[in-house]
PDB file of N, CA and C in Angstrom:
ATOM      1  N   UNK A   1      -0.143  19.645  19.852  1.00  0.00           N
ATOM      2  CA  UNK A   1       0.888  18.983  19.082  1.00  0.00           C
ATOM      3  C   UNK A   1       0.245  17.999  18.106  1.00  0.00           C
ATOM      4  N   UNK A   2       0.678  17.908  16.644  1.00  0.00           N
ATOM      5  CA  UNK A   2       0.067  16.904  15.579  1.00  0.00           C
ATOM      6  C   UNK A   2       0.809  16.038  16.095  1.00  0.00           C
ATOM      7  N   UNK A   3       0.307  14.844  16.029  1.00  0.00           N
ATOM      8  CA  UNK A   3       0.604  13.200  16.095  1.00  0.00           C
ATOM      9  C   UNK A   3       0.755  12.401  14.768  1.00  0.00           C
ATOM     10  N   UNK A   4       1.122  12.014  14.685  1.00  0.00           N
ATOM     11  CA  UNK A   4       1.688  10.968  12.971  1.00  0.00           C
ATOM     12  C   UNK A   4       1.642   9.561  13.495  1.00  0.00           C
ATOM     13  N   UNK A   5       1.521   8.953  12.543  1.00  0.00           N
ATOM     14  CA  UNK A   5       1.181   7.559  12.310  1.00  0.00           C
ATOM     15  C   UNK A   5       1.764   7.130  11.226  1.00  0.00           C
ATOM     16  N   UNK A   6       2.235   5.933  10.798  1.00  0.00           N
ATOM     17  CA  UNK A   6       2.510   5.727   9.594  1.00  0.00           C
ATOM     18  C   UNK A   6       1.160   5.262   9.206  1.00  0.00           C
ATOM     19  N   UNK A   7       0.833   5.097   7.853  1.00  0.00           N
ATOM     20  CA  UNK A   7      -0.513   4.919   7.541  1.00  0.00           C
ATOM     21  C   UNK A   7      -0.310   2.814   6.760  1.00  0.00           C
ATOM     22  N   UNK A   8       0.911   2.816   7.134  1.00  0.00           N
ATOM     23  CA  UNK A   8       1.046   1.181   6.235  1.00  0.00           C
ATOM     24  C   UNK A   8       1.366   0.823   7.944  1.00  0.00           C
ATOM     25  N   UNK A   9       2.416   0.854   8.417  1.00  0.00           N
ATOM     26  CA  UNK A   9       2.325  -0.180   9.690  1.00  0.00           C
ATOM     27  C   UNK A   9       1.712   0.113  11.398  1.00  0.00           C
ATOM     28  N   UNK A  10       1.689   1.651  10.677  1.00  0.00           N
ATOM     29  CA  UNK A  10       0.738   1.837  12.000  1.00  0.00           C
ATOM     30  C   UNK A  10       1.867   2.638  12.939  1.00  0.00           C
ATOM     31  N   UNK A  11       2.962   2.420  13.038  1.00  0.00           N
ATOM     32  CA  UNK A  11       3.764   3.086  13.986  1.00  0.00           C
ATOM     33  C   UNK A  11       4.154   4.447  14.144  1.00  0.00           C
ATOM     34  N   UNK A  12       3.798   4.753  15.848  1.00  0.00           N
ATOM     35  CA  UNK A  12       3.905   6.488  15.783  1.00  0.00           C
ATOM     36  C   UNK A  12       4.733   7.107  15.466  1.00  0.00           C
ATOM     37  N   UNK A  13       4.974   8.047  14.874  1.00  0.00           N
ATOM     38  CA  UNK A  13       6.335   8.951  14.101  1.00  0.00           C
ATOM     39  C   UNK A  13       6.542  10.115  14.826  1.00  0.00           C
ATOM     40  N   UNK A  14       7.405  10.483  16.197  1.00  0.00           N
ATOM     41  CA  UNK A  14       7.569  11.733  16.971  1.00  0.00           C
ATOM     42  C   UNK A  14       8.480  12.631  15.816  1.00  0.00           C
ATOM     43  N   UNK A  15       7.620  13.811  14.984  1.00  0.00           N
ATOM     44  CA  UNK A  15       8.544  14.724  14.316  1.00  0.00           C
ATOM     45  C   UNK A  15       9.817  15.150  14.969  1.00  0.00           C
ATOM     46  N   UNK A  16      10.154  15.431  16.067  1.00  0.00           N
ATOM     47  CA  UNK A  16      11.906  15.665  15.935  1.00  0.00           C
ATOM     48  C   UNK A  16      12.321  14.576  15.766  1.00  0.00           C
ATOM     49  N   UNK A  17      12.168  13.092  15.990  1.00  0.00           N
ATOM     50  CA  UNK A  17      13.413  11.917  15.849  1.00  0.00           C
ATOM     51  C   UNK A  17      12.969  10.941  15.111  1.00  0.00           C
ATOM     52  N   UNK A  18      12.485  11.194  14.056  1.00  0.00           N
ATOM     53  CA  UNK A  18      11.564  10.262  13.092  1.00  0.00           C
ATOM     54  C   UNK A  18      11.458  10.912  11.400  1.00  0.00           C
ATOM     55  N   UNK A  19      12.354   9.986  10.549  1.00  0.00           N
ATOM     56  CA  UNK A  19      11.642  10.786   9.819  1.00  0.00           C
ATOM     57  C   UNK A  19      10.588  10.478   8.869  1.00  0.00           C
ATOM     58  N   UNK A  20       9.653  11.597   8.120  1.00  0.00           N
ATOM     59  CA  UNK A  20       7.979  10.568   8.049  1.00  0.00           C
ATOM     60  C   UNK A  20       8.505  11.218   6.616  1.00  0.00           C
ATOM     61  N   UNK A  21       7.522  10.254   5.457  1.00  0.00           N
ATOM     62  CA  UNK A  21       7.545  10.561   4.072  1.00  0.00           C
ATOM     63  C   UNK A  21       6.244  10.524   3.944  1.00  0.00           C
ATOM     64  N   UNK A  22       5.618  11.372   3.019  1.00  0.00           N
ATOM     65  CA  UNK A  22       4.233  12.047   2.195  1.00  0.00           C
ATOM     66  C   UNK A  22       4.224  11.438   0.885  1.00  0.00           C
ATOM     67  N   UNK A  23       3.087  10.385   1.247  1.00  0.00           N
ATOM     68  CA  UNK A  23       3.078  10.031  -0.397  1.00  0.00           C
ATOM     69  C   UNK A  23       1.277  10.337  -1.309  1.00  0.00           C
ATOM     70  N   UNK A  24       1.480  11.389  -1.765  1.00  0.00           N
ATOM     71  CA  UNK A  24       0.050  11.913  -2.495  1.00  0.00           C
ATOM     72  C   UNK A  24      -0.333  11.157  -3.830  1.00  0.00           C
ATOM     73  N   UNK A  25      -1.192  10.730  -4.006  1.00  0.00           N
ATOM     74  CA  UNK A  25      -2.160   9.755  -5.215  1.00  0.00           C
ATOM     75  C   UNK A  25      -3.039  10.539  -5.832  1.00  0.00           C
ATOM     76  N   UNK A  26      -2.629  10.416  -6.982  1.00  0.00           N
ATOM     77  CA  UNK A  26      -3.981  11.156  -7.665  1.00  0.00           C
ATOM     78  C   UNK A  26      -4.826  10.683  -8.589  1.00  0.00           C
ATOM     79  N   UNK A  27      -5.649  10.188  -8.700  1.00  0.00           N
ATOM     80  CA  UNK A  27      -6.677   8.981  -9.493  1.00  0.00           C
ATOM     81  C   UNK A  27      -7.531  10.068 -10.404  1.00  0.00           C
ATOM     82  N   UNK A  28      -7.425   9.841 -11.752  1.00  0.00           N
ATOM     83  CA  UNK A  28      -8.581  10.165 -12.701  1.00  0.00           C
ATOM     84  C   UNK A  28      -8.780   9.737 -14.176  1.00  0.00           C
ATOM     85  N   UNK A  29      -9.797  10.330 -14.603  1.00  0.00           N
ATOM     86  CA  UNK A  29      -9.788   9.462 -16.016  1.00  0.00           C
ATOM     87  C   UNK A  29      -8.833  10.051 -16.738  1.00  0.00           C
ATOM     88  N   UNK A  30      -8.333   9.147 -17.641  1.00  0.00           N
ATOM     89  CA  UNK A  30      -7.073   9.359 -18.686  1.00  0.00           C
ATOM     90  C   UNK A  30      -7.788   9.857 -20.031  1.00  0.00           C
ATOM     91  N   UNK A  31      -7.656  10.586 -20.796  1.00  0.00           N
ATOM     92  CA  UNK A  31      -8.427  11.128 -21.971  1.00  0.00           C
ATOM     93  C   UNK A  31      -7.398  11.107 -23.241  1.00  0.00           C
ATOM     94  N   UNK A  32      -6.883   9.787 -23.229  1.00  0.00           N
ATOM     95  CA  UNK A  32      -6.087   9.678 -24.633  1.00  0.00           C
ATOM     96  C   UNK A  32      -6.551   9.866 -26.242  1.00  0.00           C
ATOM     97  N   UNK A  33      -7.575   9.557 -26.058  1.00  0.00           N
ATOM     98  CA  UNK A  33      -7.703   9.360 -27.592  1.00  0.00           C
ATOM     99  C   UNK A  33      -9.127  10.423 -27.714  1.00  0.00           C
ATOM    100  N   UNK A  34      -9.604  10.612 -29.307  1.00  0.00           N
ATOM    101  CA  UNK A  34     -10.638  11.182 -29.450  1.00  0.00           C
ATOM    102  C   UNK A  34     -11.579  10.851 -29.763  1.00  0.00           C
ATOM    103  N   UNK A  35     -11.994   9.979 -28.415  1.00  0.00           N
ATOM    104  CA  UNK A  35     -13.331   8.595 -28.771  1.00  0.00           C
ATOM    105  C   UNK A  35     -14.031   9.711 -27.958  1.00  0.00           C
ATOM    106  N   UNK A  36     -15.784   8.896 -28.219  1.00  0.00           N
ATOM    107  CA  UNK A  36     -16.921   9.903 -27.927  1.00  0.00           C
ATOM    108  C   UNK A  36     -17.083  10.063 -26.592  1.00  0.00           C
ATOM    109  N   UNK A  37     -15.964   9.035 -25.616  1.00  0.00           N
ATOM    110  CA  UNK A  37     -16.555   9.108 -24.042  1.00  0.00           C
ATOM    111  C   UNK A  37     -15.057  10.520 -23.752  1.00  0.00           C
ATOM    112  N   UNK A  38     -14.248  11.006 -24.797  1.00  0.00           N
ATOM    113  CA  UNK A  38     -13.768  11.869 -24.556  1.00  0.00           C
ATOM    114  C   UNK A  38     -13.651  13.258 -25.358  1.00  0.00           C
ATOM    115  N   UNK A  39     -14.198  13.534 -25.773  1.00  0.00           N
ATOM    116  CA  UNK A  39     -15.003  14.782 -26.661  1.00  0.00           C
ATOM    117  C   UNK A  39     -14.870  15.541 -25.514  1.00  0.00           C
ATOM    118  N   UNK A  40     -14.998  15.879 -25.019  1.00  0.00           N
ATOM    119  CA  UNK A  40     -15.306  16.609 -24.388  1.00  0.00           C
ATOM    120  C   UNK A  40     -14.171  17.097 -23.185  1.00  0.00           C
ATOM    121  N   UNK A  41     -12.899  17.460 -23.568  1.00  0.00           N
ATOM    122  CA  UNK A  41     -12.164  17.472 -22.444  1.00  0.00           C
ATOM    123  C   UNK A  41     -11.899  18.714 -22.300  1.00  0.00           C
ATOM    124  N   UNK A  42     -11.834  19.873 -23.150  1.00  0.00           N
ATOM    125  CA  UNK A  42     -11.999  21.162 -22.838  1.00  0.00           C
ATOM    126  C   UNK A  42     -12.458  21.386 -21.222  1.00  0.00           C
ATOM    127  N   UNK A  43     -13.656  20.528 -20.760  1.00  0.00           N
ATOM    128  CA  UNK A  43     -14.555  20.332 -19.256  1.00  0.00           C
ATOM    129  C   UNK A  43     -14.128  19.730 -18.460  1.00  0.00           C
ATOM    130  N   UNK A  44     -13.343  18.593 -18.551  1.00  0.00           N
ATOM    131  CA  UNK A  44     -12.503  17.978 -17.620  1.00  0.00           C
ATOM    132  C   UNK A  44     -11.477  19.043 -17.314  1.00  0.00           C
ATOM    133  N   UNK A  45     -10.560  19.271 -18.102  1.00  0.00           N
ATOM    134  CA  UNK A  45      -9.902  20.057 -17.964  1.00  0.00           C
ATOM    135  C   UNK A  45     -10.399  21.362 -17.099  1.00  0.00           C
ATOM    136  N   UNK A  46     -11.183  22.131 -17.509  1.00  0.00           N
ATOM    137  CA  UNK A  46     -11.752  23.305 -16.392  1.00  0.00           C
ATOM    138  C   UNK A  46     -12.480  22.251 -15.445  1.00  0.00           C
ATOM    139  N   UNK A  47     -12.678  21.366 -15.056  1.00  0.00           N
ATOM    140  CA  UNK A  47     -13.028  20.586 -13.830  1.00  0.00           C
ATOM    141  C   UNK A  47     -12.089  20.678 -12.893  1.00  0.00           C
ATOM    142  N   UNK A  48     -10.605  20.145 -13.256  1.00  0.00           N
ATOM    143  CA  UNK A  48      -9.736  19.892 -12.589  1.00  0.00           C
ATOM    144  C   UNK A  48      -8.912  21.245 -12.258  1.00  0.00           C
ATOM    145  N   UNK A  49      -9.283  22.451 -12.450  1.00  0.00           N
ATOM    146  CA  UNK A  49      -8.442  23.519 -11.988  1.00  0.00           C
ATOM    147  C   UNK A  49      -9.555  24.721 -11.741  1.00  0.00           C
ATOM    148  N   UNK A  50     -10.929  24.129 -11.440  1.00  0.00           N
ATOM    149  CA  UNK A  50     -12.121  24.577 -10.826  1.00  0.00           C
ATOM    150  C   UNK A  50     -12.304  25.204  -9.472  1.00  0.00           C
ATOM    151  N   UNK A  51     -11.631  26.544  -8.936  1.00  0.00           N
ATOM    152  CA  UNK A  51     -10.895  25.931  -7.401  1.00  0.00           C
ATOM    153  C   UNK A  51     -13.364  26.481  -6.932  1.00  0.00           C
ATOM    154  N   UNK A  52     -13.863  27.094  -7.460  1.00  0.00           N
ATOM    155  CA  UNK A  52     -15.520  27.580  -7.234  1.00  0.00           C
ATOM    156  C   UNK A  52     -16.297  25.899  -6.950  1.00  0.00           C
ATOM    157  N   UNK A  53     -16.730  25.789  -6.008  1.00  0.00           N
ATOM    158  CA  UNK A  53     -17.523  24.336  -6.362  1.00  0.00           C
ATOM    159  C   UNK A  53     -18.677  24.667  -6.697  1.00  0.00           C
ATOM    160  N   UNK A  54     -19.154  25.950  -6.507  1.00  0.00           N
ATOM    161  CA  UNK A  54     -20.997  26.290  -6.629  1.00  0.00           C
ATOM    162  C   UNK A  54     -20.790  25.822  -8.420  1.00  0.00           C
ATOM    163  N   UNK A  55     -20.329  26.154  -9.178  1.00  0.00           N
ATOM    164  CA  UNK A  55     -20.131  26.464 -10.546  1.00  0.00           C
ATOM    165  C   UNK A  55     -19.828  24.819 -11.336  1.00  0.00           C
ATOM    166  N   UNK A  56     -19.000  24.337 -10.551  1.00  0.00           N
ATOM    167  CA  UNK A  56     -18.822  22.752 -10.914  1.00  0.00           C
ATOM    168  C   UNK A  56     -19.601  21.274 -10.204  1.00  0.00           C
ATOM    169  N   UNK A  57     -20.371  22.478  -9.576  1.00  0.00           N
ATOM    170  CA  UNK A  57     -21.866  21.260  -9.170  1.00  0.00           C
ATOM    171  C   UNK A  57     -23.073  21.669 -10.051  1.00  0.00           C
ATOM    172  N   UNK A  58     -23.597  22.291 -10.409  1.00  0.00           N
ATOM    173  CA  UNK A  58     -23.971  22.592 -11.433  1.00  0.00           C
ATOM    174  C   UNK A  58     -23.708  22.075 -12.716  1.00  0.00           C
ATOM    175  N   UNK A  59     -22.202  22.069 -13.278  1.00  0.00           N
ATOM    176  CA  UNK A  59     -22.131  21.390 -14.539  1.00  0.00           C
ATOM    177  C   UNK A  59     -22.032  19.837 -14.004  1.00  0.00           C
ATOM    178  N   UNK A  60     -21.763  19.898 -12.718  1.00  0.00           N
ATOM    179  CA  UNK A  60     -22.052  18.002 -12.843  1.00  0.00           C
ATOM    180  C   UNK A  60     -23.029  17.857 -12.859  1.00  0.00           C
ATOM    181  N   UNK A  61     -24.717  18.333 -12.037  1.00  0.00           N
ATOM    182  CA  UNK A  61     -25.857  18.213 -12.723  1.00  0.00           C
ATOM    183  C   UNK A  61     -26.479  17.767 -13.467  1.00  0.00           C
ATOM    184  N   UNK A  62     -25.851  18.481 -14.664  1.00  0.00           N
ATOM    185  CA  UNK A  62     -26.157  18.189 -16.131  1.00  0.00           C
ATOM    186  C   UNK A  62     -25.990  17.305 -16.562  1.00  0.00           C
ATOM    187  N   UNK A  63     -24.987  16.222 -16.665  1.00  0.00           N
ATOM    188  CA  UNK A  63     -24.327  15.284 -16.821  1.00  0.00           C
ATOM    189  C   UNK A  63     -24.641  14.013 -16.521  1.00  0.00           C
ATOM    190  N   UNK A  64     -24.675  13.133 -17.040  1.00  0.00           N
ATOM    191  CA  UNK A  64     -24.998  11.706 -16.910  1.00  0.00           C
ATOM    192  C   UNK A  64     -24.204  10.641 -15.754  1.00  0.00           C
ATOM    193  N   UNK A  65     -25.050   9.968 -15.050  1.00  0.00           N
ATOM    194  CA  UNK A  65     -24.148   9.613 -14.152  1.00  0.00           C
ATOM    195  C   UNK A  65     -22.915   9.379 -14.562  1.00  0.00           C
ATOM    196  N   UNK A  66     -23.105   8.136 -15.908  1.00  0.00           N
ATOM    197  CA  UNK A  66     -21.763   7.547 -16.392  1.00  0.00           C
ATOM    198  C   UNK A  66     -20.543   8.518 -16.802  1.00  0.00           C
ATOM    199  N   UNK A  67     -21.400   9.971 -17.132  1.00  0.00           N
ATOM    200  CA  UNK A  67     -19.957  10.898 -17.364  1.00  0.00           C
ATOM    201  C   UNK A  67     -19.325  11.254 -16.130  1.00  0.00           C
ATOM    202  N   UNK A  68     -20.083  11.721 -15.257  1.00  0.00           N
ATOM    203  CA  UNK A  68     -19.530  12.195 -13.693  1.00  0.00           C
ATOM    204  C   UNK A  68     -18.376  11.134 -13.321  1.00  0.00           C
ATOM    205  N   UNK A  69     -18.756   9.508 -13.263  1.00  0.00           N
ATOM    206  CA  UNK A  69     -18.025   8.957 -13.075  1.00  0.00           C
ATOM    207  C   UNK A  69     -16.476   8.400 -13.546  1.00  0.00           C
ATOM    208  N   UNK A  70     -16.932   9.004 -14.922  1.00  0.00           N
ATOM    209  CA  UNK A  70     -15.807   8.680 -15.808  1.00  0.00           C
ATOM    210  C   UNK A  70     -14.507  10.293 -15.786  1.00  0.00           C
ATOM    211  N   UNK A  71     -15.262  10.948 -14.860  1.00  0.00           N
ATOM    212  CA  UNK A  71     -14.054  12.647 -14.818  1.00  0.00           C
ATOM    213  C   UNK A  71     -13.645  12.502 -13.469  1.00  0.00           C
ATOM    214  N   UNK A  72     -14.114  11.256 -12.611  1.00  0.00           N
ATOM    215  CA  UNK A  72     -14.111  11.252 -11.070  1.00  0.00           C
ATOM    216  C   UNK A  72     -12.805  11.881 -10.764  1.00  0.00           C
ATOM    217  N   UNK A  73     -12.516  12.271  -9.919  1.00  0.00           N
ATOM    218  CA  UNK A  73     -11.466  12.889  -9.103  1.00  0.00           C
ATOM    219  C   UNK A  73     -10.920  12.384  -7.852  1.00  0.00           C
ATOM    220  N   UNK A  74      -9.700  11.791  -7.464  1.00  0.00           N
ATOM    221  CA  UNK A  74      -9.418  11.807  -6.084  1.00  0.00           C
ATOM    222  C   UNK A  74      -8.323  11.751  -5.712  1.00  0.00           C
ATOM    223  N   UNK A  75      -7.636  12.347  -4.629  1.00  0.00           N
ATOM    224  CA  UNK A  75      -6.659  12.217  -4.047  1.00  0.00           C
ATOM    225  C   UNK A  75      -6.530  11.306  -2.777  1.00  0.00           C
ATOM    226  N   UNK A  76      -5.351  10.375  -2.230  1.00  0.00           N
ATOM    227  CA  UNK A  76      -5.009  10.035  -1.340  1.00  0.00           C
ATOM    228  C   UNK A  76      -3.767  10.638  -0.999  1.00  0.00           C
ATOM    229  N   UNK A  77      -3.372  10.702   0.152  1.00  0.00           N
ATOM    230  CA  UNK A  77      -2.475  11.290   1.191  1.00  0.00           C
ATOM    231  C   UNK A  77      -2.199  10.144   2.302  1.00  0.00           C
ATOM    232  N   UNK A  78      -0.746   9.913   2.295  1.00  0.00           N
ATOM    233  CA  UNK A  78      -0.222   8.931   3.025  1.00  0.00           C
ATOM    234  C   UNK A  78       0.768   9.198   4.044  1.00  0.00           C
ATOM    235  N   UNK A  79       1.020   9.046   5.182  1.00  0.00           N
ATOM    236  CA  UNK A  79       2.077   9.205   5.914  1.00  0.00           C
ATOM    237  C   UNK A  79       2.792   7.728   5.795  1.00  0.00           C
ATOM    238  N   UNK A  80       4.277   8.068   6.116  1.00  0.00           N
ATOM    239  CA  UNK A  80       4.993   6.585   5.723  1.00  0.00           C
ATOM    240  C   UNK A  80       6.369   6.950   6.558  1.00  0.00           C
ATOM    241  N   UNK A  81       6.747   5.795   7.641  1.00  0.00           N
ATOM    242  CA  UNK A  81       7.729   5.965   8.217  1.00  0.00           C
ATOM    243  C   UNK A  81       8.940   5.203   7.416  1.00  0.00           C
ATOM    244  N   UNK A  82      10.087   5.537   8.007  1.00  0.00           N
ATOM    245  CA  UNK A  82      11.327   5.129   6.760  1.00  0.00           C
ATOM    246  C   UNK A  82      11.370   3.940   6.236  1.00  0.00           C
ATOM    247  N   UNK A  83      11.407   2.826   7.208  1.00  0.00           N
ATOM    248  CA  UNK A  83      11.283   1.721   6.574  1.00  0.00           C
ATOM    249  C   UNK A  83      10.052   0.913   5.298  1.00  0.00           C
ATOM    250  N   UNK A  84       8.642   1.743   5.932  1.00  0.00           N
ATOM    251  CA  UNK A  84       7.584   1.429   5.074  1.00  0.00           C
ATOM    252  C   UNK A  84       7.383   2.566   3.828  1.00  0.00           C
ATOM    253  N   UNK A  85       8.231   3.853   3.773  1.00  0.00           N
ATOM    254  CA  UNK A  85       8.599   4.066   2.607  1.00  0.00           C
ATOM    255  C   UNK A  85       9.519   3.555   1.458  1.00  0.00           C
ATOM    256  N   UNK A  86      10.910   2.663   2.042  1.00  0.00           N
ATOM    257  CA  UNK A  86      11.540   1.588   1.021  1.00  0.00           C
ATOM    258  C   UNK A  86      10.776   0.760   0.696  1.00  0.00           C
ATOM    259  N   UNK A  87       9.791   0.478   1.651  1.00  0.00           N
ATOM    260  CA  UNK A  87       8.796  -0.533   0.880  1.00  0.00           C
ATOM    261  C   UNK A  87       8.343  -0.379  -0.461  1.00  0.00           C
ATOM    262  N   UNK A  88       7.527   0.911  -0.106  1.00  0.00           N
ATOM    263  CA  UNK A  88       6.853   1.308  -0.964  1.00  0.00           C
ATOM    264  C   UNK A  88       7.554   1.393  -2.148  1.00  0.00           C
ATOM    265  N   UNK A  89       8.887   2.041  -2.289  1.00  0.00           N
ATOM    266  CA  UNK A  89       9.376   2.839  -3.839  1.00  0.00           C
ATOM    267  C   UNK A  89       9.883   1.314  -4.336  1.00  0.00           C
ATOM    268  N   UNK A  90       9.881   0.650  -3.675  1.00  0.00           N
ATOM    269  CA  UNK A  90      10.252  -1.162  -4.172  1.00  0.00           C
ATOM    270  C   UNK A  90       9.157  -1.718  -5.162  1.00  0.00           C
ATOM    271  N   UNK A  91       8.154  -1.237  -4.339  1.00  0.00           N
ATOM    272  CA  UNK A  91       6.664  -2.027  -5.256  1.00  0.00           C
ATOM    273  C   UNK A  91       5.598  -1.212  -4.540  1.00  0.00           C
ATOM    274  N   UNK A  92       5.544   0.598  -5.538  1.00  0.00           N
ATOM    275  CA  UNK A  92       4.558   1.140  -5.351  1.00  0.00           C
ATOM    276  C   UNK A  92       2.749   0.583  -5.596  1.00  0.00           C
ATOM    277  N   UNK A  93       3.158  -0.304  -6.632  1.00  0.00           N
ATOM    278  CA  UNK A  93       1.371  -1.056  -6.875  1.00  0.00           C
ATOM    279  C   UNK A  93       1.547  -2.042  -6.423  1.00  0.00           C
ATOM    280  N   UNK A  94       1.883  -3.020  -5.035  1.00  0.00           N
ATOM    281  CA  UNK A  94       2.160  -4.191  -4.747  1.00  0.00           C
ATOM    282  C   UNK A  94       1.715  -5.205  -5.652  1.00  0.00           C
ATOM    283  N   UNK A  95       2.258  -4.911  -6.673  1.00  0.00           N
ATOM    284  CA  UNK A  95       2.122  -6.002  -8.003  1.00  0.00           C
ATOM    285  C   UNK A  95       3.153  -7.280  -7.235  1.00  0.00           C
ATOM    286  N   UNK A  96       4.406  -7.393  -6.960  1.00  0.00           N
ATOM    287  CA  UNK A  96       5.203  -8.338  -6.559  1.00  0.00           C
ATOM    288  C   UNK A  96       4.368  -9.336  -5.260  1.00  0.00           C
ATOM    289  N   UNK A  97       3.423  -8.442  -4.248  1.00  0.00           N
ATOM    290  CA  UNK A  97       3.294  -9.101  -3.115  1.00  0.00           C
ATOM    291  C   UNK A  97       1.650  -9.914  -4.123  1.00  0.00           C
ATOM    292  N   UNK A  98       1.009  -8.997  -4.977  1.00  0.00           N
ATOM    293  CA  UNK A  98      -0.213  -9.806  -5.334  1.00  0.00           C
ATOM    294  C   UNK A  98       0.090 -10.690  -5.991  1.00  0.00           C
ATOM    295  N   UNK A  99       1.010 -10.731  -7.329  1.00  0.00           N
ATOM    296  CA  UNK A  99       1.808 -12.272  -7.437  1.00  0.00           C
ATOM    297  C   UNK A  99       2.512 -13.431  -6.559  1.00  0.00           C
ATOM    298  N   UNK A 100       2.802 -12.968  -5.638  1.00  0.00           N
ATOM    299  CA  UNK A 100       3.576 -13.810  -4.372  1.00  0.00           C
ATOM    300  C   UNK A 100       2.192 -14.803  -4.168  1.00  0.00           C
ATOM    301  N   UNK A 101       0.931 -14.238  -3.950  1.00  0.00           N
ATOM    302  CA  UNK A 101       0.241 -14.968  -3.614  1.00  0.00           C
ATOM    303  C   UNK A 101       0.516 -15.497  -1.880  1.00  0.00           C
ATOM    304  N   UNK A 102      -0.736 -15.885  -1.334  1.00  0.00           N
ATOM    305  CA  UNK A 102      -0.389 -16.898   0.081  1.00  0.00           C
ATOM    306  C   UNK A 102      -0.746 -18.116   0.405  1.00  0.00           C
ATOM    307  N   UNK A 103      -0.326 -19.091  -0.974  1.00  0.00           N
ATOM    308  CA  UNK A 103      -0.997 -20.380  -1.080  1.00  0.00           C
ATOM    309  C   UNK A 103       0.084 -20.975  -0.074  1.00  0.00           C
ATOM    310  N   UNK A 104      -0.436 -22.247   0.384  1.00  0.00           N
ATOM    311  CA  UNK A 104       0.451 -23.524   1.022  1.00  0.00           C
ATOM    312  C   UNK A 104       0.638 -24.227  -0.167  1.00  0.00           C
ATOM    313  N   UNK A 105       2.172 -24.604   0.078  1.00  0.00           N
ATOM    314  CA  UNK A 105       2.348 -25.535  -1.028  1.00  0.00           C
ATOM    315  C   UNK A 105       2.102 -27.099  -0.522  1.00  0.00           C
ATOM    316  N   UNK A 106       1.168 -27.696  -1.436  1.00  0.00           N
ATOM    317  CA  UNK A 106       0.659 -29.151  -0.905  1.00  0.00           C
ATOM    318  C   UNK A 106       1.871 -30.253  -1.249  1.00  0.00           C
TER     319      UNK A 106
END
């Protein structure tokens, strides 16, 4: 039997009487404009729908650290039980709680 967790408060989620929400992240470089650190997106582009890795380790190879880093790729995958999913769609970038700050007021 899979076991669930919420991944924000920690609490176990039994699939029949629980219900869990999937929240997937996908982080990469943005290639707006046609400056010289993006010339080249024809390659990003076949990067990102690359499913061969022998073929796209190789062209990372070639490549300068600073470019590798700048096409980086990643996904996160979240489990989230009901309450810590309203959280979330409230203040997906906890922009509100990093302004809140946790000073004492003197």
């Amino acid at each position: 039997m899979i076991r669930y967790s919420c991944d924000m408060c920690g609490r176990s989620l039994v699939p029949e009487e629980d219900d869990r929400y999937v929240v997937k992240i996908e982080v990469y470089s943005a290639c707006d404009s046609m400056d010289a650190d993006c010339e080249d997106e024809e390659f990003i582009n076949d990067f990102e729908e690359d499913d061969d890795e022998d073929e796209s380790d190789e062209e990372m190879d070639n490549l300068d650290p600073d470019e590798i880093e700048s096409i980086e790729y990643k996904t996160f995958r979240y489990d989230l039980c009901c309450k810590c999913h309203s959280r979330y769609l409230q203040d997906p970038l906890s922009i509100k709680s990093i302004r809140r700050g946790r000073f004492s007021e003197n």
